[in-house]
PDB file of N, CA and C in Angstrom:
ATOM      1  N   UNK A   1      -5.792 -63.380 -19.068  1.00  0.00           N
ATOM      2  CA  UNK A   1      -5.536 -62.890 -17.718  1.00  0.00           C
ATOM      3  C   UNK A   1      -6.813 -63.061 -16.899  1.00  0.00           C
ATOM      4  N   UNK A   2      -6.782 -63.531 -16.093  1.00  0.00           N
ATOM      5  CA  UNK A   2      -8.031 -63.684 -15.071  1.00  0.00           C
ATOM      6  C   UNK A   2      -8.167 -62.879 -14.123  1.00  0.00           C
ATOM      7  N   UNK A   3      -9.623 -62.450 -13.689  1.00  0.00           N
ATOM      8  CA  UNK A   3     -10.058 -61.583 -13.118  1.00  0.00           C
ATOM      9  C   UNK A   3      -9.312 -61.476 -11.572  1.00  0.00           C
ATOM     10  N   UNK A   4      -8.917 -62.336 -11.177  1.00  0.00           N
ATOM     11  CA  UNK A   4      -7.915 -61.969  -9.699  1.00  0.00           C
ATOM     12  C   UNK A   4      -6.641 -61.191 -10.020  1.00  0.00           C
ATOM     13  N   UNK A   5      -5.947 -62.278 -11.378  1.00  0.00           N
ATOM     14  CA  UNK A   5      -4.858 -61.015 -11.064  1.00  0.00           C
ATOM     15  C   UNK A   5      -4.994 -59.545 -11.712  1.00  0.00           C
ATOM     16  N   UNK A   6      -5.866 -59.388 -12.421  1.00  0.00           N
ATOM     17  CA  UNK A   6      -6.135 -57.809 -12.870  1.00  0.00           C
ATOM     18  C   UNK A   6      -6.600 -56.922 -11.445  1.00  0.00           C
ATOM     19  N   UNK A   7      -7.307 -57.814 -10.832  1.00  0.00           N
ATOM     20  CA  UNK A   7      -7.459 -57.203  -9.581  1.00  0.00           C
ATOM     21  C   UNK A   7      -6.748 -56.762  -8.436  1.00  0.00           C
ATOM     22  N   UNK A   8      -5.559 -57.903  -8.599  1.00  0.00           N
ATOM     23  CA  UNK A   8      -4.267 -57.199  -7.695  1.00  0.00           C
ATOM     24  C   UNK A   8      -3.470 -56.129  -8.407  1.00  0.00           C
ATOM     25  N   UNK A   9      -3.503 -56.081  -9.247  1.00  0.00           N
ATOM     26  CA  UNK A   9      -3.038 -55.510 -10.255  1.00  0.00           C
ATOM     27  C   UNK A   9      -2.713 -54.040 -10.390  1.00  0.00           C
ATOM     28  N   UNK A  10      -4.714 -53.397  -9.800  1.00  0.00           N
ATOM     29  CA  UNK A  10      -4.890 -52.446  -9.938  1.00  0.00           C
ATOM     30  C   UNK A  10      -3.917 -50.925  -8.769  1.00  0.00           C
ATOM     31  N   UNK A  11      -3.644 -50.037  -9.650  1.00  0.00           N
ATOM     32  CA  UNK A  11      -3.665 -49.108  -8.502  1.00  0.00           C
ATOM     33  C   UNK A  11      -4.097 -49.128  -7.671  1.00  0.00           C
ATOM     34  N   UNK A  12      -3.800 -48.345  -6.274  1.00  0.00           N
ATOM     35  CA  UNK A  12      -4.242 -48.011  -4.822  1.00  0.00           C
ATOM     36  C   UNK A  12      -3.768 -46.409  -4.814  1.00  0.00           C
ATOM     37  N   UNK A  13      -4.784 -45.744  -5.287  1.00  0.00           N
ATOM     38  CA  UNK A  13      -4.207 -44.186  -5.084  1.00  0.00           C
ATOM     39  C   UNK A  13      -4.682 -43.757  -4.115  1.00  0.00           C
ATOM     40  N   UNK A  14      -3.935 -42.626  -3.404  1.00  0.00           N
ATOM     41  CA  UNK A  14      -3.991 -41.947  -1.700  1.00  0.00           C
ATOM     42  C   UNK A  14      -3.743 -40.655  -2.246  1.00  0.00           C
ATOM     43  N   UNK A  15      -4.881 -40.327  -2.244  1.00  0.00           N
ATOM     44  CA  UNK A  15      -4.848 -38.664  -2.515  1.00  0.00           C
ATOM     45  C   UNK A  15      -4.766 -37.860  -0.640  1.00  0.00           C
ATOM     46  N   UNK A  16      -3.639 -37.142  -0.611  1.00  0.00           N
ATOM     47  CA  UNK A  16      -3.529 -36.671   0.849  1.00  0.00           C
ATOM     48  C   UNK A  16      -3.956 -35.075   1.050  1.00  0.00           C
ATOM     49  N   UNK A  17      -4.173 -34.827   0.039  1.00  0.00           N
ATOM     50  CA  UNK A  17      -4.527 -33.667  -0.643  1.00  0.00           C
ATOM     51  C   UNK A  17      -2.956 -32.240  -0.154  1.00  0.00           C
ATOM     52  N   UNK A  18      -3.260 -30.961  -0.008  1.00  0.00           N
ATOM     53  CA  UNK A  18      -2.339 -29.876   0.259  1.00  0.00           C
ATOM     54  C   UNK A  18      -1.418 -30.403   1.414  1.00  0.00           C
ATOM     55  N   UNK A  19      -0.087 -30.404   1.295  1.00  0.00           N
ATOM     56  CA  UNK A  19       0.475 -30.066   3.063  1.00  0.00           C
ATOM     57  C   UNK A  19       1.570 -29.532   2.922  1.00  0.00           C
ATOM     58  N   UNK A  20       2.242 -29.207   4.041  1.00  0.00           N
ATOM     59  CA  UNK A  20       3.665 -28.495   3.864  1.00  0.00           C
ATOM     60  C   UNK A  20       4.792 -29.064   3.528  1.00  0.00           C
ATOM     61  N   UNK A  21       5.825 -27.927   2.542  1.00  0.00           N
ATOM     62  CA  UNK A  21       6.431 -28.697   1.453  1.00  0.00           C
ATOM     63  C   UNK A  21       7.409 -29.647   1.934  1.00  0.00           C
ATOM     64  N   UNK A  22       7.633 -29.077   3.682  1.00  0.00           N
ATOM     65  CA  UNK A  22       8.315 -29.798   4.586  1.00  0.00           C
ATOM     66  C   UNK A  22       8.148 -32.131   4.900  1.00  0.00           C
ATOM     67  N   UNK A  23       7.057 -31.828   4.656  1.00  0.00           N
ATOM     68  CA  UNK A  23       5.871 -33.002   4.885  1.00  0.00           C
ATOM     69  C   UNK A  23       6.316 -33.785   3.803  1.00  0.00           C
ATOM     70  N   UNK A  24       6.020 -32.572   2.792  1.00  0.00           N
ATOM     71  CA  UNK A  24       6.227 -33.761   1.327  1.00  0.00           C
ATOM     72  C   UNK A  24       7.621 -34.409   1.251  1.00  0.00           C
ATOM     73  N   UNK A  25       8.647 -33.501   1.765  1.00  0.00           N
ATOM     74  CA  UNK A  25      10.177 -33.953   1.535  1.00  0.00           C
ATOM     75  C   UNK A  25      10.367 -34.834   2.268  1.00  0.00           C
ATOM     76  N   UNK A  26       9.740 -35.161   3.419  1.00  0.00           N
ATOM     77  CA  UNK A  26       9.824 -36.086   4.284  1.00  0.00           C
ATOM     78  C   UNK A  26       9.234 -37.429   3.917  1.00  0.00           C
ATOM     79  N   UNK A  27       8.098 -37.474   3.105  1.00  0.00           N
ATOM     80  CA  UNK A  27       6.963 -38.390   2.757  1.00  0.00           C
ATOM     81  C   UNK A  27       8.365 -39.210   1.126  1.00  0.00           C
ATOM     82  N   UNK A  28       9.017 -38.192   0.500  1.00  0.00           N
ATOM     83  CA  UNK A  28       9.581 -38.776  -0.650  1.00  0.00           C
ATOM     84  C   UNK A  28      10.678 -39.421  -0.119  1.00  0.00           C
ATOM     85  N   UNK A  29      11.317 -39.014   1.251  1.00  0.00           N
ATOM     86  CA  UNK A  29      12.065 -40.174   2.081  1.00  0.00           C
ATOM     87  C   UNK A  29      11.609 -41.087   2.789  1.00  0.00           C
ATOM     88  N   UNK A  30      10.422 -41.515   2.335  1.00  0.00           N
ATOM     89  CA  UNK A  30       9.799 -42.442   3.937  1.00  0.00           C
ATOM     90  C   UNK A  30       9.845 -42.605   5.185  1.00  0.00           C
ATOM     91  N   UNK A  31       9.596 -40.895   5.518  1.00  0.00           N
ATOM     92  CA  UNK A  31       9.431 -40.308   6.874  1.00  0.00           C
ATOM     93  C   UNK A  31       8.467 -39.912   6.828  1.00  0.00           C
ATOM     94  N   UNK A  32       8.086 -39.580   8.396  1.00  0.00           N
ATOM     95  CA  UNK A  32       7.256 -38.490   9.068  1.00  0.00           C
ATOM     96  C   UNK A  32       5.693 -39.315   8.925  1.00  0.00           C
ATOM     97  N   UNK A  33       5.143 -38.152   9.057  1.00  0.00           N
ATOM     98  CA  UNK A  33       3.651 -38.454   9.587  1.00  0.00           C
ATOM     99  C   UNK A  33       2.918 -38.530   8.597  1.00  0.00           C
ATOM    100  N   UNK A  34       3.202 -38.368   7.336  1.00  0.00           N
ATOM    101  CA  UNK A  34       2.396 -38.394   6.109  1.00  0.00           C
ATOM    102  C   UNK A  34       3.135 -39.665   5.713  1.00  0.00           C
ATOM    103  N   UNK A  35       4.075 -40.458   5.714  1.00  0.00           N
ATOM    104  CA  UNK A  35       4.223 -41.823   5.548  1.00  0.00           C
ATOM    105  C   UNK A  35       3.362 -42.700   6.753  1.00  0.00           C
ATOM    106  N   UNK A  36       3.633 -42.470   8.098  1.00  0.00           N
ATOM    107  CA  UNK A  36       2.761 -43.250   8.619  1.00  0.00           C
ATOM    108  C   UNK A  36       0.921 -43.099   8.347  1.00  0.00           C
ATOM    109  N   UNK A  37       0.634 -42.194   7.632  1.00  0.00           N
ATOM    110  CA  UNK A  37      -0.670 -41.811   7.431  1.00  0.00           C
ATOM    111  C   UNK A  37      -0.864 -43.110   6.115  1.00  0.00           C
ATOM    112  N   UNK A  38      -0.197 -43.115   4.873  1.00  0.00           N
ATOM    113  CA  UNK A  38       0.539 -43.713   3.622  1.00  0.00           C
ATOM    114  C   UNK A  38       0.109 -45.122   5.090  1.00  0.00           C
ATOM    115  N   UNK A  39       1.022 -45.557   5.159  1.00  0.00           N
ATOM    116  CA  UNK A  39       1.059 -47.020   5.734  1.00  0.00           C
ATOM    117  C   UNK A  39      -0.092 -47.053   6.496  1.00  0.00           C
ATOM    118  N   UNK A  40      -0.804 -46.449   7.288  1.00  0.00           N
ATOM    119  CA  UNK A  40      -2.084 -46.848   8.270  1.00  0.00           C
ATOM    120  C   UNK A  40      -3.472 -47.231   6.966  1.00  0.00           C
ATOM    121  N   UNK A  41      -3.040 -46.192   6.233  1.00  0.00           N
ATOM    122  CA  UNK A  41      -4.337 -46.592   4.749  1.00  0.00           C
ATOM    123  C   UNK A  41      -4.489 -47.807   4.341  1.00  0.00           C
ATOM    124  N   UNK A  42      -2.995 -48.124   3.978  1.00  0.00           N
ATOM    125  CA  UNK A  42      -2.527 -49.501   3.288  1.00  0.00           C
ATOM    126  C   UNK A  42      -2.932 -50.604   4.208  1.00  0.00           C
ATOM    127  N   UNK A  43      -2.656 -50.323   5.296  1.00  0.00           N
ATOM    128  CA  UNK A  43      -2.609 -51.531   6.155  1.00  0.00           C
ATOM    129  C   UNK A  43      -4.336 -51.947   6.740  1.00  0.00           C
ATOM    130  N   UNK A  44      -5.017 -50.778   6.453  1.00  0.00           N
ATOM    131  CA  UNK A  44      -6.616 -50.678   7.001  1.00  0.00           C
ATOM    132  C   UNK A  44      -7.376 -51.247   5.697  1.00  0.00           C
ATOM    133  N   UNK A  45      -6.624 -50.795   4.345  1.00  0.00           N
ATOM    134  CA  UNK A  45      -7.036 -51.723   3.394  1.00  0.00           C
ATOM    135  C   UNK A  45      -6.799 -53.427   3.129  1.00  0.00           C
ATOM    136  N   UNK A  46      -6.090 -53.601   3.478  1.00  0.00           N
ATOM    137  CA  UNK A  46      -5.708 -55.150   3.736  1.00  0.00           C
ATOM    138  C   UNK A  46      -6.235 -55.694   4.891  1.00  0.00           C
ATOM    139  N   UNK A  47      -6.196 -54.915   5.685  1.00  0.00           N
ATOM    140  CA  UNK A  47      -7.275 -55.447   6.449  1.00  0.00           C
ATOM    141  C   UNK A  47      -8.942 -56.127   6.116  1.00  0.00           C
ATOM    142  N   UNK A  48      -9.384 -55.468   5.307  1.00  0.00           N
ATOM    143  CA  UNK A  48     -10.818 -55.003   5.293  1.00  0.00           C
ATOM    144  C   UNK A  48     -10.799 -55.770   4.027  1.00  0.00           C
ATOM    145  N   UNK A  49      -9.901 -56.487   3.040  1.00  0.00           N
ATOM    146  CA  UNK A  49      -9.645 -57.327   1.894  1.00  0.00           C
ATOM    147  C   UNK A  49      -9.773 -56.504   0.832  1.00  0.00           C
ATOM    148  N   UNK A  50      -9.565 -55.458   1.082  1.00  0.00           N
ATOM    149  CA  UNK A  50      -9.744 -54.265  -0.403  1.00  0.00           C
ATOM    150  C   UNK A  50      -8.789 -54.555  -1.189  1.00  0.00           C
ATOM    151  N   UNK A  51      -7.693 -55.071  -0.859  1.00  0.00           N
ATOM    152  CA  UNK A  51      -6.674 -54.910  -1.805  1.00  0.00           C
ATOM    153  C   UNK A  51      -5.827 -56.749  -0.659  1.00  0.00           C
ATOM    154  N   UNK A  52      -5.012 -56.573  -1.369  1.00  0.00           N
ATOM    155  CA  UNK A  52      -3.892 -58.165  -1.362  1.00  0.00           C
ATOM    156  C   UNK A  52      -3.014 -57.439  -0.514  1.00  0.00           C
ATOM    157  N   UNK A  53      -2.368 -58.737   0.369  1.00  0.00           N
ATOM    158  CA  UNK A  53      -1.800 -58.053   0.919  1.00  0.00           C
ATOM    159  C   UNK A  53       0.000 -58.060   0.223  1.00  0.00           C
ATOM    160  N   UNK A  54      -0.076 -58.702  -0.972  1.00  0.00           N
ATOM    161  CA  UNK A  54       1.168 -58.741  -1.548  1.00  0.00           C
ATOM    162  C   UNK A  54       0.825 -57.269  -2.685  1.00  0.00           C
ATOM    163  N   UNK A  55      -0.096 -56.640  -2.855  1.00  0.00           N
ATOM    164  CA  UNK A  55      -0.368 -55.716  -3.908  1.00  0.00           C
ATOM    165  C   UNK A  55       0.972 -54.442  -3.922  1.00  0.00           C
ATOM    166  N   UNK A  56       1.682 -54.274  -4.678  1.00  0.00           N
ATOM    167  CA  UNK A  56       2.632 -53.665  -5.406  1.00  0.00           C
ATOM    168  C   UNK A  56       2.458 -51.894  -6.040  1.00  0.00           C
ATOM    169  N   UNK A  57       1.409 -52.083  -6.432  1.00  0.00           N
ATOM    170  CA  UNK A  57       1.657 -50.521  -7.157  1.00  0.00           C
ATOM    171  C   UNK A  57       0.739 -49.463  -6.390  1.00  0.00           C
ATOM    172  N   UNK A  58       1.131 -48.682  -5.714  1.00  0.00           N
ATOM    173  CA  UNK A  58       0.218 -47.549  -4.776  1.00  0.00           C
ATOM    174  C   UNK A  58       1.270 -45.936  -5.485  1.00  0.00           C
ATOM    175  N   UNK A  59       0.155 -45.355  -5.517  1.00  0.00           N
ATOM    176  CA  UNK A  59       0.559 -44.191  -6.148  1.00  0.00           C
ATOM    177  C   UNK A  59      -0.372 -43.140  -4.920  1.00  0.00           C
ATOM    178  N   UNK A  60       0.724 -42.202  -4.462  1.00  0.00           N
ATOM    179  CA  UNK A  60       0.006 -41.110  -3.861  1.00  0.00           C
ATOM    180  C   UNK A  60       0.534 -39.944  -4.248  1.00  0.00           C
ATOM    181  N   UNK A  61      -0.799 -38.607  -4.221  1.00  0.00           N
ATOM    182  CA  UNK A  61      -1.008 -37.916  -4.501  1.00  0.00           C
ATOM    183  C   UNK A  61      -1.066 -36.925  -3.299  1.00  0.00           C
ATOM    184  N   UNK A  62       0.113 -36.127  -3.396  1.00  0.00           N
ATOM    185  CA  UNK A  62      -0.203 -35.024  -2.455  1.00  0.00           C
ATOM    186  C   UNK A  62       0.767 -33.468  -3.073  1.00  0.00           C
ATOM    187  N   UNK A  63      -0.025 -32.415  -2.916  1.00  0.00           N
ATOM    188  CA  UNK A  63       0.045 -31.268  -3.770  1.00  0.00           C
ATOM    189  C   UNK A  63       0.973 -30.086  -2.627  1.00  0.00           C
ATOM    190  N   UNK A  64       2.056 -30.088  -2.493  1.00  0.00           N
ATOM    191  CA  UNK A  64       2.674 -28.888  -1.451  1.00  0.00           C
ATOM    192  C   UNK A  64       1.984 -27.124  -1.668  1.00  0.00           C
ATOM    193  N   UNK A  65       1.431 -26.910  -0.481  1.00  0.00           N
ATOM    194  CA  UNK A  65       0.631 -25.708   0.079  1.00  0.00           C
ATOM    195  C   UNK A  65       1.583 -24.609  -0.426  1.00  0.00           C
ATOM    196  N   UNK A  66       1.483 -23.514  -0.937  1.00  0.00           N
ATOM    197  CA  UNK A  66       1.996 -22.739  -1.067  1.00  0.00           C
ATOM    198  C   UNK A  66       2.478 -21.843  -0.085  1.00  0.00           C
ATOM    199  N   UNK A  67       3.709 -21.005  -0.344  1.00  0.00           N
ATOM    200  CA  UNK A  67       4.150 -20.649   0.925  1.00  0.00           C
ATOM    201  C   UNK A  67       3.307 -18.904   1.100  1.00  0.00           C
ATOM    202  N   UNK A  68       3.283 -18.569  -0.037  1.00  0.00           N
ATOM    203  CA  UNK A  68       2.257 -16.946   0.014  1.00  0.00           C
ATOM    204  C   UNK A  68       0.724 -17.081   0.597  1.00  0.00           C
ATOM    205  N   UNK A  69       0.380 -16.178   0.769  1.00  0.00           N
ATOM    206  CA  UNK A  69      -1.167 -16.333   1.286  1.00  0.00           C
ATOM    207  C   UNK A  69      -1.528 -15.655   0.070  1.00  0.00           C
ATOM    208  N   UNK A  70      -2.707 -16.097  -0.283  1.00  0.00           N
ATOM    209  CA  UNK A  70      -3.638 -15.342  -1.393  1.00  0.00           C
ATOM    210  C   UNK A  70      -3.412 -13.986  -1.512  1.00  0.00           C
ATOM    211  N   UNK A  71      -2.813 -13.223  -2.309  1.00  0.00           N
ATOM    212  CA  UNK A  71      -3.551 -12.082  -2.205  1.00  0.00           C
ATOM    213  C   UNK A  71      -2.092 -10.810  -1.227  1.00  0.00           C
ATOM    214  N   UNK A  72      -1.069 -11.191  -0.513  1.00  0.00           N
ATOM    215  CA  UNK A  72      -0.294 -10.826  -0.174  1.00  0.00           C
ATOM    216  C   UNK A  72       0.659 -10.193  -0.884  1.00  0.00           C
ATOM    217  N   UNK A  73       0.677  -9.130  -0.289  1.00  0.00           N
ATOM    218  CA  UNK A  73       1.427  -8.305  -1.171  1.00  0.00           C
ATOM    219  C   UNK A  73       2.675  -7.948  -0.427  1.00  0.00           C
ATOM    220  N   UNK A  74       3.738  -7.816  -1.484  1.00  0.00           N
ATOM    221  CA  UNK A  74       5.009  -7.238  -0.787  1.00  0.00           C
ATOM    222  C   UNK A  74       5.393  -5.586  -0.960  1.00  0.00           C
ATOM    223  N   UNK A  75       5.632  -4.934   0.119  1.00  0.00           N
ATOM    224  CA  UNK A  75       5.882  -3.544  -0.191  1.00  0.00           C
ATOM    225  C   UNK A  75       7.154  -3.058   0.496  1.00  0.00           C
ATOM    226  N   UNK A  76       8.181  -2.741  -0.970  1.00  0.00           N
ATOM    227  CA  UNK A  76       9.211  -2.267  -0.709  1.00  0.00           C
ATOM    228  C   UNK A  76      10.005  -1.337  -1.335  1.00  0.00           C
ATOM    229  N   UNK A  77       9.528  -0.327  -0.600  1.00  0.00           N
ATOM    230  CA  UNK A  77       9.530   1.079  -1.383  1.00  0.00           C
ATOM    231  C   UNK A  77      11.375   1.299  -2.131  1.00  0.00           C
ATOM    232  N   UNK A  78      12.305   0.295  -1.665  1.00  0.00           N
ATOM    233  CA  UNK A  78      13.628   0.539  -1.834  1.00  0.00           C
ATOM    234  C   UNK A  78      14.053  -0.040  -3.722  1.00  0.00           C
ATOM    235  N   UNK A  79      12.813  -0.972  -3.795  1.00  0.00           N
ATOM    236  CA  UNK A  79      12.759  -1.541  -4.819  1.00  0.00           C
ATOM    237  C   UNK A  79      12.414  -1.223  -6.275  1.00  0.00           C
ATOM    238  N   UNK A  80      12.268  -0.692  -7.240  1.00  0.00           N
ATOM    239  CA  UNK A  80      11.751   0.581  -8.281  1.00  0.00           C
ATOM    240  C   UNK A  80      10.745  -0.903  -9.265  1.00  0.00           C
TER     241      UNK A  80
END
């Protein structure tokens, strides 16, 4: 195997880090603003020759925000 195609080869991971779980459901349909975020990366990398522009395997990483705040407590005295 020669060193070009191991090089197209490789992953392209997009870590987007926390967002709302709303975002993510949208992002696993190829919507919204966290896909166009996904495509502006890709496309700024091919630009710049980081990657091919036929390259195939991109894996992103993004973690849905929790909906509690730290530390929030629920109080409901009806509840035993």
């Amino acid at each position: 195997m020669s060193d070009e195609k191991s090089e197209s080869l490789d992953p392209v991971i997009i870590d987007l880090g926390r967002k709302k779980r709303k975002s993510v459901k949208k992002l696993r349909r190829g919507e919204g603003k966290l896909m166009d975020e996904v495509e502006d990366v890709i496309q700024g990398l091919q630009a710049d020759g980081h990657i091919a522009a036929d390259a195939q395997p991109v894996v992103v990483i993004v973690r849905e925000k929790d909906n509690w705040k730290r530390g929030a407590k629920i109080w409901a005295p009806w509840i035993d």
